[in-house]
Protein backbone atom coordinates (compact mmCIF):
# COMPACT_ATOMS: atom_id res chain seq x y z
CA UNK A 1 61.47 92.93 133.65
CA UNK A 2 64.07 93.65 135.65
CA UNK A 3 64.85 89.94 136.39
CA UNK A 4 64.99 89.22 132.30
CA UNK A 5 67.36 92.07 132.08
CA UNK A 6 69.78 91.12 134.79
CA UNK A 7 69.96 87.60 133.21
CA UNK A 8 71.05 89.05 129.57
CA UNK A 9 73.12 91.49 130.98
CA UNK A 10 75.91 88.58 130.81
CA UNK A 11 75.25 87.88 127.19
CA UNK A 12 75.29 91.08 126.06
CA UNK A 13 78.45 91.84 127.60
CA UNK A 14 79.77 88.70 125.76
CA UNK A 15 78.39 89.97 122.37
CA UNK A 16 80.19 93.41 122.70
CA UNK A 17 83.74 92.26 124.32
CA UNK A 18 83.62 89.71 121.39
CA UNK A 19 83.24 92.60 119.13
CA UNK A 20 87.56 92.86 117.27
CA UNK A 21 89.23 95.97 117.94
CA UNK A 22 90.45 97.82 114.81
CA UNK A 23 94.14 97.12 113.77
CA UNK A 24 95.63 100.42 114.82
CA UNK A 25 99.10 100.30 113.37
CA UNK A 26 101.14 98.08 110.54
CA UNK A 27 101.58 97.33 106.74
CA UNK A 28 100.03 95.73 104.29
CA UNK A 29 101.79 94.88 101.09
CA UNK A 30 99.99 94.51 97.32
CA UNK A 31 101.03 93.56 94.07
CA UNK A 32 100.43 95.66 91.01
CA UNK A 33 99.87 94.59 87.70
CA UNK A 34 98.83 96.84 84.42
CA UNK A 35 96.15 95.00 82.62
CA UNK A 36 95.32 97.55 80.36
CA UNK A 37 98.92 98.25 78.88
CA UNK A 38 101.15 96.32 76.82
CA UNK A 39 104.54 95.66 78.15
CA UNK A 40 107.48 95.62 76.55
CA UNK A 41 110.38 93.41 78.09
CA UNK A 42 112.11 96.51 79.17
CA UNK A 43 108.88 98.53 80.83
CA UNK A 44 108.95 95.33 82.46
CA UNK A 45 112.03 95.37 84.06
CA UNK A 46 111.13 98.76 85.67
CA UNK A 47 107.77 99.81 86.00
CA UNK A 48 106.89 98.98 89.71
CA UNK A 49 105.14 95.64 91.13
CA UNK A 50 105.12 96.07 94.83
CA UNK A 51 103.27 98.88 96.55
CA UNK A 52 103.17 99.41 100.65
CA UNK A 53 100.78 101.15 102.80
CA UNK A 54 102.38 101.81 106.79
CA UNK A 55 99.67 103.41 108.83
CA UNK A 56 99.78 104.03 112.61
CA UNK A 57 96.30 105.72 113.73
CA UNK A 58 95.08 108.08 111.17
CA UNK A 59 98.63 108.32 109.21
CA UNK A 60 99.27 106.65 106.25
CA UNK A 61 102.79 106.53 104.06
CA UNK A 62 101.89 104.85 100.21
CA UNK A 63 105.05 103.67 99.13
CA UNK A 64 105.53 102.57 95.04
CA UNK A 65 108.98 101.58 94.49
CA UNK A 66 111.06 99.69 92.41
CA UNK A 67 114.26 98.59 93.45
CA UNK A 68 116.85 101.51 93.75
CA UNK A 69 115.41 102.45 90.59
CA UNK A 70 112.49 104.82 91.87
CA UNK A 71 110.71 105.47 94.88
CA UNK A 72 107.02 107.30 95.11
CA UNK A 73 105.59 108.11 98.53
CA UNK A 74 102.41 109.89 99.30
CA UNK A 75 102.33 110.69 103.24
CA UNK A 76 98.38 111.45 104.01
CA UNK A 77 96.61 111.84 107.21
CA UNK A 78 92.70 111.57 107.39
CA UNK A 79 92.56 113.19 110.25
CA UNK A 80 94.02 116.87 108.82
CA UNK A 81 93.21 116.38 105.18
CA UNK A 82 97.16 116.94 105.04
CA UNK A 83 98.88 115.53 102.15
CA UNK A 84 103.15 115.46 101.09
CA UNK A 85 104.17 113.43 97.79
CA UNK A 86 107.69 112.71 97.66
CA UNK A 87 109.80 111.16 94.57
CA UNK A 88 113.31 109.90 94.28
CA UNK A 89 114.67 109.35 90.67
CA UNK A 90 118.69 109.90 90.00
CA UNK A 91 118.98 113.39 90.44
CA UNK A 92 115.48 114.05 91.38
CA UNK A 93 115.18 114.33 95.11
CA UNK A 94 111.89 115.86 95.83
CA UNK A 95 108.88 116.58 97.71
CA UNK A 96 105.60 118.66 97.68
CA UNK A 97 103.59 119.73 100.65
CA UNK A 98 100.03 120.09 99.47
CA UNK A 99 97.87 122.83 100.77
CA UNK A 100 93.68 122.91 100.73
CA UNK A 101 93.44 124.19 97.57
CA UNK A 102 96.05 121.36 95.98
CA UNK A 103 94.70 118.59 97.46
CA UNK A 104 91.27 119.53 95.82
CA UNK A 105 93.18 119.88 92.73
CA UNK A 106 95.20 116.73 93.16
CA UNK A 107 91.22 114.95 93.58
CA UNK A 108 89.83 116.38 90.28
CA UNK A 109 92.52 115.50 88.16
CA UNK A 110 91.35 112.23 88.94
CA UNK A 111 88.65 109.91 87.48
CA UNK A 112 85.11 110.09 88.76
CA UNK A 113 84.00 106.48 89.74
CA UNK A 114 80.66 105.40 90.58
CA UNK A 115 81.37 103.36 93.13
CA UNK A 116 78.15 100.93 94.35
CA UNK A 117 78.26 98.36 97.53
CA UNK A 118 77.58 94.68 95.86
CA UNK A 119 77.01 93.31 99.31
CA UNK A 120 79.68 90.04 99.12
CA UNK A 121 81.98 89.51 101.54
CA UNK A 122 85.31 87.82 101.93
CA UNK A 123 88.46 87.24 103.90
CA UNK A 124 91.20 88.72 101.70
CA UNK A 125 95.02 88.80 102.71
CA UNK A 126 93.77 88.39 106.37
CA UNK A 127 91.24 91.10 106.32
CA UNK A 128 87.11 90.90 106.44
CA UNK A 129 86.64 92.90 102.84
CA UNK A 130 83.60 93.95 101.07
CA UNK A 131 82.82 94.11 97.65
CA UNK A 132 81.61 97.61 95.04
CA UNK A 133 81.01 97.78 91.66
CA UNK A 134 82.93 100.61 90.05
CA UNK A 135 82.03 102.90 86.63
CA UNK A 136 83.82 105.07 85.33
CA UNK A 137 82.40 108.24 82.99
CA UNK A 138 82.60 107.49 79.53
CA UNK A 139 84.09 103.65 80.27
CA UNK A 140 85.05 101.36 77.61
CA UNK A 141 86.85 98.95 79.81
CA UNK A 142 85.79 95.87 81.78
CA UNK A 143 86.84 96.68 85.50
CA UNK A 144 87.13 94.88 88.45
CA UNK A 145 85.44 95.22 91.34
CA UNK A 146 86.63 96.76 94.36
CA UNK A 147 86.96 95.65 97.78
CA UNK A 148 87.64 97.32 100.78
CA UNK A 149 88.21 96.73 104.74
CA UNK A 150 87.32 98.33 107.78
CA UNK A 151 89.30 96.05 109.87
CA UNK A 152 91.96 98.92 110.42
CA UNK A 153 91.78 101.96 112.41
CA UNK A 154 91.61 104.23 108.92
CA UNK A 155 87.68 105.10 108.33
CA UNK A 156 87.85 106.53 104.73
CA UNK A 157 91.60 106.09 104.06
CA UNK A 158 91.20 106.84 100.40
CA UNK A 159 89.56 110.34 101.08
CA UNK A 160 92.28 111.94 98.38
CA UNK A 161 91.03 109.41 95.43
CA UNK A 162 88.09 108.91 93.40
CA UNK A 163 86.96 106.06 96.26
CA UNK A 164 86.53 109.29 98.62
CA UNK A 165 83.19 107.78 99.73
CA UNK A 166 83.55 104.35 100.20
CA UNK A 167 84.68 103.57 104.07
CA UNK A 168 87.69 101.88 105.03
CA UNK A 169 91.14 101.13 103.45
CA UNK A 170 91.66 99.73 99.98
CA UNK A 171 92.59 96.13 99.27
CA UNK A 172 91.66 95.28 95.66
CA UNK A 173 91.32 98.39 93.48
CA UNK A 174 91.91 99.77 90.23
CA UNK A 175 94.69 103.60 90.58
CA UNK A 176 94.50 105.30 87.57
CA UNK A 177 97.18 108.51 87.32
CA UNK A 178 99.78 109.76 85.04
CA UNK A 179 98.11 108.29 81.96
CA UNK A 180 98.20 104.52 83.70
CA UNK A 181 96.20 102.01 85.33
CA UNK A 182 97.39 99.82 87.87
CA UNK A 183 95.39 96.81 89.14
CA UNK A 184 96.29 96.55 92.94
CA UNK A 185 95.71 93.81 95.02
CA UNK A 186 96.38 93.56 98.67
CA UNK A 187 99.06 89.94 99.58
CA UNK A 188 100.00 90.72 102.84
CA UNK A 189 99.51 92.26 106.12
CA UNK A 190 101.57 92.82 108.96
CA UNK A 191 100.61 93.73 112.60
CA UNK A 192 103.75 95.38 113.90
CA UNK A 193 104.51 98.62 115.76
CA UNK A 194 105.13 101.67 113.31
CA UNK A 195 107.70 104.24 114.84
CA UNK A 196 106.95 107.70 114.13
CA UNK A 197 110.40 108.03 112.61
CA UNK A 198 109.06 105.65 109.67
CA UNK A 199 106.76 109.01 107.89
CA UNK A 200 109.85 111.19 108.34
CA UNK A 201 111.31 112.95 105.18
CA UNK A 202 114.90 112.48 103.68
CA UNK A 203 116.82 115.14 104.69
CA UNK A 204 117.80 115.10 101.04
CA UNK A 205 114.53 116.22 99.43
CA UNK A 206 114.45 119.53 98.02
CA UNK A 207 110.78 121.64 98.16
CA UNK A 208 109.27 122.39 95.04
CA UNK A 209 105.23 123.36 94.21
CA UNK A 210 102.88 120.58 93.56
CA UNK A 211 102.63 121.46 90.05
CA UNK A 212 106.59 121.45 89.34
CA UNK A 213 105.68 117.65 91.49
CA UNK A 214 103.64 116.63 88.90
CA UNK A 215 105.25 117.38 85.81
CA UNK A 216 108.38 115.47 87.33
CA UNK A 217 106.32 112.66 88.42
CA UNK A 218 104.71 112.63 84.96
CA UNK A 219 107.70 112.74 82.91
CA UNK A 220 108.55 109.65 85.27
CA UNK A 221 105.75 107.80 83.63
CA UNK A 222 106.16 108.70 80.84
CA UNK A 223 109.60 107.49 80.25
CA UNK A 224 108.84 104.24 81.90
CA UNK A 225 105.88 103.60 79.66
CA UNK A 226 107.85 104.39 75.87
C-alpha cells in the first residue's frame, strides 16, 4: 500500500499545482443594453452603455457612467457587508455610506429572483462561466439566463442583489433598479494591478442619507428615461 501511494504521490501533486489560482485583482468591462424599453433617439444619446467592475481581493467599485454626463459608483466589500453609492450629475456631487440596516433595505427594494443552476458551461470574455435560470415573482417577461464565474477571488460578489445566493461574480445578468432593466453582458477583462487609491472618494462629494441617495439617483432615471 504504501508502495502504490508513493508512486501517485507525483500525480496527485500534478493534479493540484495544475489546479488555476483565482484572479485576485483587475477589471472587467460589460456592455448594457435595455431590451425591455423603448428608446427614443435622445434617451439614446445618454442613458449609459458601458459599466466597470475594479476589484482587488474582496473590494469591488461598480462604475455606470456615461461620458462626463453622469457617473454611478457603488463601492462594496464582501468581506464587511460594507456598502457607499456615490453619484455625480451637474450640481449633484454625492455619496451615501450605508449602514446594516440600509443595506438590508437597499436588498428588499429589489426583485426576488429564483435563481436555478442549468448546469452549461462556457468560456465567456475570458472567464470559465456557468449558466442559471432566473424567475422573477409575478414575471411576464422572457429573461435571459444568467451566468456567472468563480474564476476571481470574489466568492458571492453580488451578495447586495437579488443573485445573493448564487457564487461568484456576475458576467451576463439582467439589473433591474430605478424603474429599469438593463441587460449586462461582460466584453472584457483585464488582469492588472488595482491601487488602493482607485476606491477612494472625490474629495468633492458631499454626505447625505441613503434615502435623500435614492430619491436623487431616482430622479436621475427618471429624467433620462422621459
Amino acid at each position: 500500500m504504501k508502495k502504490i501511494l508513493f508512486l501517485f504521490a507525483p500525480l496527485l501533486l500534478l493534479v493540484t499545482s495544475c489546479k488555476p489560482d483565482k484572479l485576485q485583482e483587475g477589471e472587467i468591462e460589460y456592455a448594457i443594453t435595455y431590451p425591455n424599453s423603448e428608446i427614443s433617439g435622445f434617451m439614446q444619446a445618454i442613458l449609459p452603455e458601458t459599466m466597470t467592475i475594479t476589484f482587488k481581493g474582496t473590494k469591488m467599485k461598480t462604475t455606470i457612467a456615461r461620458g462626463e454626463i453622469f457617473t454611478t459608483e457603488i463601492i462594496s466589500d464582501e468581506a464587511d457587508r460594507l456598502i457607499e453609492m456615490r453619484l455625480d450629475f451637474g450640481a449633484s456631487l454625492l455619496y451615501a455610506n450605508c449602514n446594516e440596516n440600509e443595506v438590508q433595505e437597499l436588498i428588499s427594494s429589489q426583485p426576488e429572483y429564483k435563481v436555478k443552476a442549468l448546469g452549461a458551461s462556457d468560456s465567456l470574455a475570458g472567464m470559465y462561466s456557468t449558466s442559471y435560470s432566473i424567475e422573477g415573482a409575478n414575471d411576464t417577461i422572457t429573461r435571459s439566463d444568467a451566468w456567472f464565474t468563480e474564476d476571481l477571488i470574489m466568492t458571492d460578489a453580488y451578495w447586495f442583489t437579488p443573485y445573493a445566493d448564487t457564487k461568484g461574480t456576475p458576467v451576463i445578468y439582467d439589473a433591474e433598479r430605478y424603474g429599469m432593466m438593463m441587460h449586462i453582458e461582460a466584453v472584457k477583462i483585464t488582469k492588472r494591478e488595482v491601487l488602493d487609491t482607485e476606491f477612494d472618494r472625490d474629495p468633492e462629494l458631499v454626505e447625505i442619507t441613503f434615502e435623500d441617495y435614492e430619491k436623487e439617483v431616482q430622479a436621475l432615471f427618471d429624467l433620462l428615461m422621459e
